[in-house]
Protein backbone atom coordinates (compact mmCIF):
# COMPACT_ATOMS: atom_id res chain seq x y z
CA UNK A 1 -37.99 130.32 90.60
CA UNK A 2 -39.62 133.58 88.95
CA UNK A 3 -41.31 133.27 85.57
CA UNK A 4 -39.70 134.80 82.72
CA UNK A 5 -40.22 138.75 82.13
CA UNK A 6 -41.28 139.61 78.52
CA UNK A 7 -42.88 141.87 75.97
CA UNK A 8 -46.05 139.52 75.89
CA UNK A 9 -46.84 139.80 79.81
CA UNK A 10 -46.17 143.93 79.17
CA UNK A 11 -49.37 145.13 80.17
CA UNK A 12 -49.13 148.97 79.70
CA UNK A 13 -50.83 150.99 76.83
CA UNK A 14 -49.60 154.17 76.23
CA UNK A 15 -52.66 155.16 74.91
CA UNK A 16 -54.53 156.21 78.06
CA UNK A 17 -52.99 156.75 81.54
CA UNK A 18 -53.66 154.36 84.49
CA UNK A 19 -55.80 156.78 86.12
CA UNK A 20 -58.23 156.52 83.72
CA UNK A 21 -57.99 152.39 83.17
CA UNK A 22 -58.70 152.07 86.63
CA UNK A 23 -62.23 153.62 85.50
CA UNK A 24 -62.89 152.16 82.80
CA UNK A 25 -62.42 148.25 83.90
CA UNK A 26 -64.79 147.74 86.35
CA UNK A 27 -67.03 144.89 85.92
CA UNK A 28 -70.26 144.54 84.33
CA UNK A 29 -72.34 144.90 87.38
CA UNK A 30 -70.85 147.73 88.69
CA UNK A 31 -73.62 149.92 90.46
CA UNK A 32 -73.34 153.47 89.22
CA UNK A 33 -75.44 156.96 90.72
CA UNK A 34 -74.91 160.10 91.46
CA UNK A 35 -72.34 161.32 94.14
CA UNK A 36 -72.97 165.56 95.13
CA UNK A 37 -73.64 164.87 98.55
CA UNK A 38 -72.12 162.25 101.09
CA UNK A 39 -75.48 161.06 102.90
CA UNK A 40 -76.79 159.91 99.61
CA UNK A 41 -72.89 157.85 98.87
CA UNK A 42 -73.59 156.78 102.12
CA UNK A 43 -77.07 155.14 101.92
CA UNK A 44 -76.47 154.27 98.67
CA UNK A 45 -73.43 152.01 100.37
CA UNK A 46 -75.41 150.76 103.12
CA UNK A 47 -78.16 149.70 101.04
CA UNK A 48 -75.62 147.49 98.74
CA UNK A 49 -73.85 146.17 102.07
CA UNK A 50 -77.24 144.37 103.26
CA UNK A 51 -77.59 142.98 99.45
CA UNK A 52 -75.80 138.65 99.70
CA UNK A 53 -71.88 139.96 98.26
CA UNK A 54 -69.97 136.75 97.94
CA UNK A 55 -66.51 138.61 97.54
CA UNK A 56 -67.06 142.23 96.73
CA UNK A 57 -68.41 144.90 94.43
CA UNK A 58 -67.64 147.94 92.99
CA UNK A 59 -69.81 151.45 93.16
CA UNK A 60 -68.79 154.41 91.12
CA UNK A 61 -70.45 157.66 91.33
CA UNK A 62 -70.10 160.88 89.39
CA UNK A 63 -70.13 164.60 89.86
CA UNK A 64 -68.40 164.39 93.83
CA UNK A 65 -67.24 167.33 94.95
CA UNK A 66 -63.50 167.08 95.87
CA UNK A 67 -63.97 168.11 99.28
CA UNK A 68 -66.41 165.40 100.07
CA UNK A 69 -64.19 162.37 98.16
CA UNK A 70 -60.85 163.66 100.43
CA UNK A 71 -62.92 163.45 103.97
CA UNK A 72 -65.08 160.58 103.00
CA UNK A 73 -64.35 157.40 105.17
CA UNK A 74 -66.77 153.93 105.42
CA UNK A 75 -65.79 150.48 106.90
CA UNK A 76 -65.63 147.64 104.80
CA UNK A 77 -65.02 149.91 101.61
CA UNK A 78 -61.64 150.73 99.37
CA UNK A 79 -61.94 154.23 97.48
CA UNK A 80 -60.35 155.51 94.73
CA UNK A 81 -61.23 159.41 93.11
CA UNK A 82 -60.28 160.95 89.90
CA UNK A 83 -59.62 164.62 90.42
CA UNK A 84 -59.86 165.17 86.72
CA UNK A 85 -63.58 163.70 85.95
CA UNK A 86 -64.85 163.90 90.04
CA UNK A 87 -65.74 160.34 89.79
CA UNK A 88 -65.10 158.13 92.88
CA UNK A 89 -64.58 154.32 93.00
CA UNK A 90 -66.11 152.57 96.14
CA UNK A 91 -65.25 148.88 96.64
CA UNK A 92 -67.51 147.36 99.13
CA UNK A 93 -65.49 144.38 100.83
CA UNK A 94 -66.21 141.14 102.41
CA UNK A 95 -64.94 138.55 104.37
CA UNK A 96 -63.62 136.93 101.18
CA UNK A 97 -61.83 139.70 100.34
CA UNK A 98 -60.35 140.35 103.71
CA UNK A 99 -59.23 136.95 104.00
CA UNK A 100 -57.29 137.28 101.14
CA UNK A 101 -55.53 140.40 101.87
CA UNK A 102 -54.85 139.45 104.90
CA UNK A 103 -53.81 136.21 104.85
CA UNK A 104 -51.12 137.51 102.49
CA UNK A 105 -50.20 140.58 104.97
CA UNK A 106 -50.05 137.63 107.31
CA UNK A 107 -47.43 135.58 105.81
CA UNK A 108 -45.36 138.59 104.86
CA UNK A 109 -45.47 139.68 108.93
CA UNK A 110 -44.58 136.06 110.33
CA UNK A 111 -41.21 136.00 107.68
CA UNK A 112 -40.57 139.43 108.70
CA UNK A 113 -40.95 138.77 112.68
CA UNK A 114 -38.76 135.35 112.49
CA UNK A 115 -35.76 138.34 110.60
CA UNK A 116 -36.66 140.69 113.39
CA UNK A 117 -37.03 142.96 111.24
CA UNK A 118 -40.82 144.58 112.43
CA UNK A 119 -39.47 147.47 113.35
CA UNK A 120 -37.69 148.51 110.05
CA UNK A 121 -40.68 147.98 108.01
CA UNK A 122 -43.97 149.61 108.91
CA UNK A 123 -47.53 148.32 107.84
CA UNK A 124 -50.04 150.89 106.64
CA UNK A 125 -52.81 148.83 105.54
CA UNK A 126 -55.50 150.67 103.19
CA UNK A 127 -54.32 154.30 103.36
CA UNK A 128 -54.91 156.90 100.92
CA UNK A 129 -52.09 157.85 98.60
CA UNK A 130 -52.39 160.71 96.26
CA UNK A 131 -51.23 160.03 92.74
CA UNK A 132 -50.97 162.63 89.38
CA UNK A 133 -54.56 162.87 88.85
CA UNK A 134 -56.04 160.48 91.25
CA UNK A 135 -56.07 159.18 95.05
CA UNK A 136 -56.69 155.54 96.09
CA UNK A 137 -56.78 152.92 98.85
CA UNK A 138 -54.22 149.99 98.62
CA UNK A 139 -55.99 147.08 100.44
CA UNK A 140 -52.47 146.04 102.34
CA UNK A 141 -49.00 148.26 101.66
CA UNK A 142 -46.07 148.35 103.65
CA UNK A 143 -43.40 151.20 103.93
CA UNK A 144 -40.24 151.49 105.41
CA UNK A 145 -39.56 152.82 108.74
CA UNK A 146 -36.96 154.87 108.00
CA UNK A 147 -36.46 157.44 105.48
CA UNK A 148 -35.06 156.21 102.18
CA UNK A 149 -32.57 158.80 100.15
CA UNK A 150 -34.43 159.96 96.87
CA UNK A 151 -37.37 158.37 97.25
CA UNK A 152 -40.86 159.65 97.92
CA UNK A 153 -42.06 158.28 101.58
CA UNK A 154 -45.68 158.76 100.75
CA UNK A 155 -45.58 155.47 98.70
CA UNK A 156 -45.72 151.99 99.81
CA UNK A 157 -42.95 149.55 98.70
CA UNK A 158 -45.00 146.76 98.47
CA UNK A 159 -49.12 146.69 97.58
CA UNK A 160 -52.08 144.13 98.18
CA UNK A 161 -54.80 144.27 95.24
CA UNK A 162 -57.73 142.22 95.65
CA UNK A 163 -60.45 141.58 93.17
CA UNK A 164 -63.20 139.44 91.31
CA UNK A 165 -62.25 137.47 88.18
CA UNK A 166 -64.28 139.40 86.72
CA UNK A 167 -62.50 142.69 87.51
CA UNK A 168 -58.98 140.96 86.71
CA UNK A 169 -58.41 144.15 83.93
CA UNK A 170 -59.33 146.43 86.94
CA UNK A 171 -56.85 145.06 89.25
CA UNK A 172 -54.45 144.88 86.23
CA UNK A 173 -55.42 148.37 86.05
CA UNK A 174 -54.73 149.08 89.62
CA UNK A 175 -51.10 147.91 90.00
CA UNK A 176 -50.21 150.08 87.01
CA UNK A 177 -51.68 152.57 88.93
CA UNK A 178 -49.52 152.06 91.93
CA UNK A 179 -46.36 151.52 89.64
CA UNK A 180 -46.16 154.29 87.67
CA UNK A 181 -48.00 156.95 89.61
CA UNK A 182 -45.18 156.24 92.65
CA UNK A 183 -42.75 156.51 89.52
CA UNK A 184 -41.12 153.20 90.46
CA UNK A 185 -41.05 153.90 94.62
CA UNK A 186 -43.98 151.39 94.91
CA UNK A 187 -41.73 148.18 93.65
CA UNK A 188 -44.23 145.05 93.66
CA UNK A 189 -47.89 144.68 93.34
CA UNK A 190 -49.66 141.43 94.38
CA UNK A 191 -52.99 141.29 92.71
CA UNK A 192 -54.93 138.14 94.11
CA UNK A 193 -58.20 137.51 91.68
CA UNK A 194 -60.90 135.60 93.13
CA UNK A 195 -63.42 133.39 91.07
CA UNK A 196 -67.26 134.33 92.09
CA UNK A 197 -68.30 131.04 92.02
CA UNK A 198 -65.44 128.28 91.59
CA UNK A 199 -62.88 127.60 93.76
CA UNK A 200 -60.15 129.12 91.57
CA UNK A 201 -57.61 131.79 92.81
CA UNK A 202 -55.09 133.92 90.80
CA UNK A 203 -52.26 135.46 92.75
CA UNK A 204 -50.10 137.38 90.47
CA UNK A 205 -47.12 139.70 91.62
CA UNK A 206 -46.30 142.76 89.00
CA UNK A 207 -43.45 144.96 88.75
CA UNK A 208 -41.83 147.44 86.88
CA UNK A 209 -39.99 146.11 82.96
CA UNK A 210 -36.17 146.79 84.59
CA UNK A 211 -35.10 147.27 80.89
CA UNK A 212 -37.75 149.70 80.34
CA UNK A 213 -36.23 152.45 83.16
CA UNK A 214 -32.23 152.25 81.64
CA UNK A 215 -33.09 154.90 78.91
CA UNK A 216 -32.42 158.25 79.30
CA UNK A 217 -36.20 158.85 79.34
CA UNK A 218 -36.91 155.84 81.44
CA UNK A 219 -40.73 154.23 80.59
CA UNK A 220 -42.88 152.50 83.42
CA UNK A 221 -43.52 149.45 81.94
CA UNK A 222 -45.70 147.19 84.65
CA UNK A 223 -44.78 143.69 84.05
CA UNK A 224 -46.03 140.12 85.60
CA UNK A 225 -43.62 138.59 87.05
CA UNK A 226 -45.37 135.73 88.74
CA UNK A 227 -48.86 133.82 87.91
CA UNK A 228 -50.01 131.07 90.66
CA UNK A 229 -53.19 129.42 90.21
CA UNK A 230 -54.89 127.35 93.21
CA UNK A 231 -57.79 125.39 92.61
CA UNK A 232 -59.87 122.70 94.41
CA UNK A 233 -61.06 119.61 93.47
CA UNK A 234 -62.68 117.66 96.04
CA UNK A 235 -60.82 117.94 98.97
CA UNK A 236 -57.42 118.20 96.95
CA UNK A 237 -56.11 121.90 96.54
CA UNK A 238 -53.84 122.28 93.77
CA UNK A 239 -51.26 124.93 93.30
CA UNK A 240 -50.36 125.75 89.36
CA UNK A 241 -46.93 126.06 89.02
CA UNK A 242 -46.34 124.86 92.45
CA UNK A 243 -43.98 127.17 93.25
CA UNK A 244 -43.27 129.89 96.23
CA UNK A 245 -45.17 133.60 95.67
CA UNK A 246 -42.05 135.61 95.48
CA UNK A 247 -41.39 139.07 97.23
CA UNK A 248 -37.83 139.92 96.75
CA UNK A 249 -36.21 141.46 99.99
CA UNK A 250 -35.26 144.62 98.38
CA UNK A 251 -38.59 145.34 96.91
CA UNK A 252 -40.02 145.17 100.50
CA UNK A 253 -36.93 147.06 102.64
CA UNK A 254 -35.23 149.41 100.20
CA UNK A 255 -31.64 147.61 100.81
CA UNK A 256 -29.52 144.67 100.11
CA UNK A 257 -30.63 141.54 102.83
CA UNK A 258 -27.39 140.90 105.08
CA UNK A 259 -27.58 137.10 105.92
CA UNK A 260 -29.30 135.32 106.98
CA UNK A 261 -31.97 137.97 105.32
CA UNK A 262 -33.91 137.06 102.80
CA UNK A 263 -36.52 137.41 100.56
CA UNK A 264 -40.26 136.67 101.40
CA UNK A 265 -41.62 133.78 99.90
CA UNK A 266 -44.94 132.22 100.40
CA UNK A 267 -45.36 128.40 99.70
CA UNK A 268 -48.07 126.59 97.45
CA UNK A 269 -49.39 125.32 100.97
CA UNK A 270 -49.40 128.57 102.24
CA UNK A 271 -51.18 129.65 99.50
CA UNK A 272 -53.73 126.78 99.53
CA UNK A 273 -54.33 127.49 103.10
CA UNK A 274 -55.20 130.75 102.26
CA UNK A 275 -57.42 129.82 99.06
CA UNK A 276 -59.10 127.90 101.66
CA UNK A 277 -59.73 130.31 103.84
CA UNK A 278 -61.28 132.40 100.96
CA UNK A 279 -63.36 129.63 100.14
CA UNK A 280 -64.41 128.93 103.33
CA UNK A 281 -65.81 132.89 103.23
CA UNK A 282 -67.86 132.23 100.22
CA UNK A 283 -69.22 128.76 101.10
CA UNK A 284 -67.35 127.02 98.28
């Protein structure tokens, strides 16, 4: 069963865009230099990649030219760049982080496959959407395989954010970004928020405030939906509330499910199996 939506999970603020949260919440340790040419990004990222990254890290450098941030590729790394200030986001990942993403991309294929439905729904992974002001890197999205009247087939339906406790406002950040950039075509956001040094685990799923797009001037309100906690104690996992991570079927396809269609939804087992893979990554 979903959590209730309401005004005190709202998490927009009309008083600076998304674009420009998503630079201002990075964590504390966030590495910051100078960007004007791509072999100094690069060694710059290189030189962080050999340092011991337990889950990830964020770089952000200033003054890149536009030209280099819309060619500029690196394994292991999520970008994001702000057209307006020339500032680029680098997230350097790990095998925390990709065990995360994609044990949830996981799940979401195996329901998918037993509706035989992987061939109406197409996985694209990290790539780079343009936004108003901004491009980024999703690290999982999905899109539908064929066309859908009136909406915009550059966005995902359905996003994978993963992050640091310590970046939770950043990820917040991010699947506002997602949300009302796409102007509602992106239609669920699962931010997963992993603890540095405790087995703890946040998986959240945001959407869009319903109520908020039924005025004439609809608003893009980003809303969670869904808060699951997984912890371990011991050998005992624990999932807080113990209930299925929920990704409606028409959030994911663009149309009604037809039974025996249904909607995704990925146990607290599931979950704890995945929490300890994550785990496993960062020798907790």
């Amino acid at each position: 069963m979903l959590t209730t939506m309401s005004r005190h999970s709202d998490m927009s603020d009309d008083s600076d865009s998304p674009d420009v949260k998503c630079f201002q919440e990075l964590p504390d340790d966030t590495y910051e230099a100078i960007g004007s040419e791509a072999s100094a990004i690069r060694k710059i990222i290189r030189e962080q990649q050999d340092l011991p990254i337990k889950v990830m890290k964020y770089l952000r450098f200033t003054n890149v030219p536009s030209t280099i941030a819309e060619k500029f590729s690196s394994s292991s790394t999520r970008h994001m760049f702000s057209y307006d200030t020339r500032s680029m986001i680098i997230k350097l990942v790990t095998g925390a982080h990709d065990a995360a993403s994609r044990g949830l991309f996981g799940e979401v294929q195996n329901v998918v496959r037993d509706m035989t439905l992987h061939r109406s729904i197409h996985p694209v992974g990290s790539k780079r959407v343009r936004g108003v002001s901004s491009s980024k890197e999703a690290d999982e999205s999905w899109v539908p395989t064929q066309p859908v009247p009136g909406r915009d087939a550059k966005w995902p339906t359905v996003v994978v954010e993963v992050g640091v406790s310590e970046s939770y406002r950043k990820l917040k950040a991010d699947a506002e970004w997602w949300l009302t950039n796409s102007r509602g075509d992106v239609k669920l956001v699962n931010i997963v928020s992993i603890n540095r040094k405790t087995p703890n685990i946040k998986f959240e799923t945001v959407c869009l405030d319903i109520s908020s797009l039924r005025h004439q001037r609809p608003r893009y309100v980003p809303t969670i939906r869904q808060s699951i906690t997984t912890s371990r104690r011991g050998a005992q996992i624990t999932t807080s509330p113990a209930v299925a991570l929920t990704i409606e079927f028409e959030e994911l396809f663009c149309c009604q499910p037809v039974p025996p269609e249904h909607n995704i939804e990925i146990s607290p087992d599931q979950l704890g199996d995945i929490s300890s893979d994550i785990w496993t990554e960062q020798g907790l």
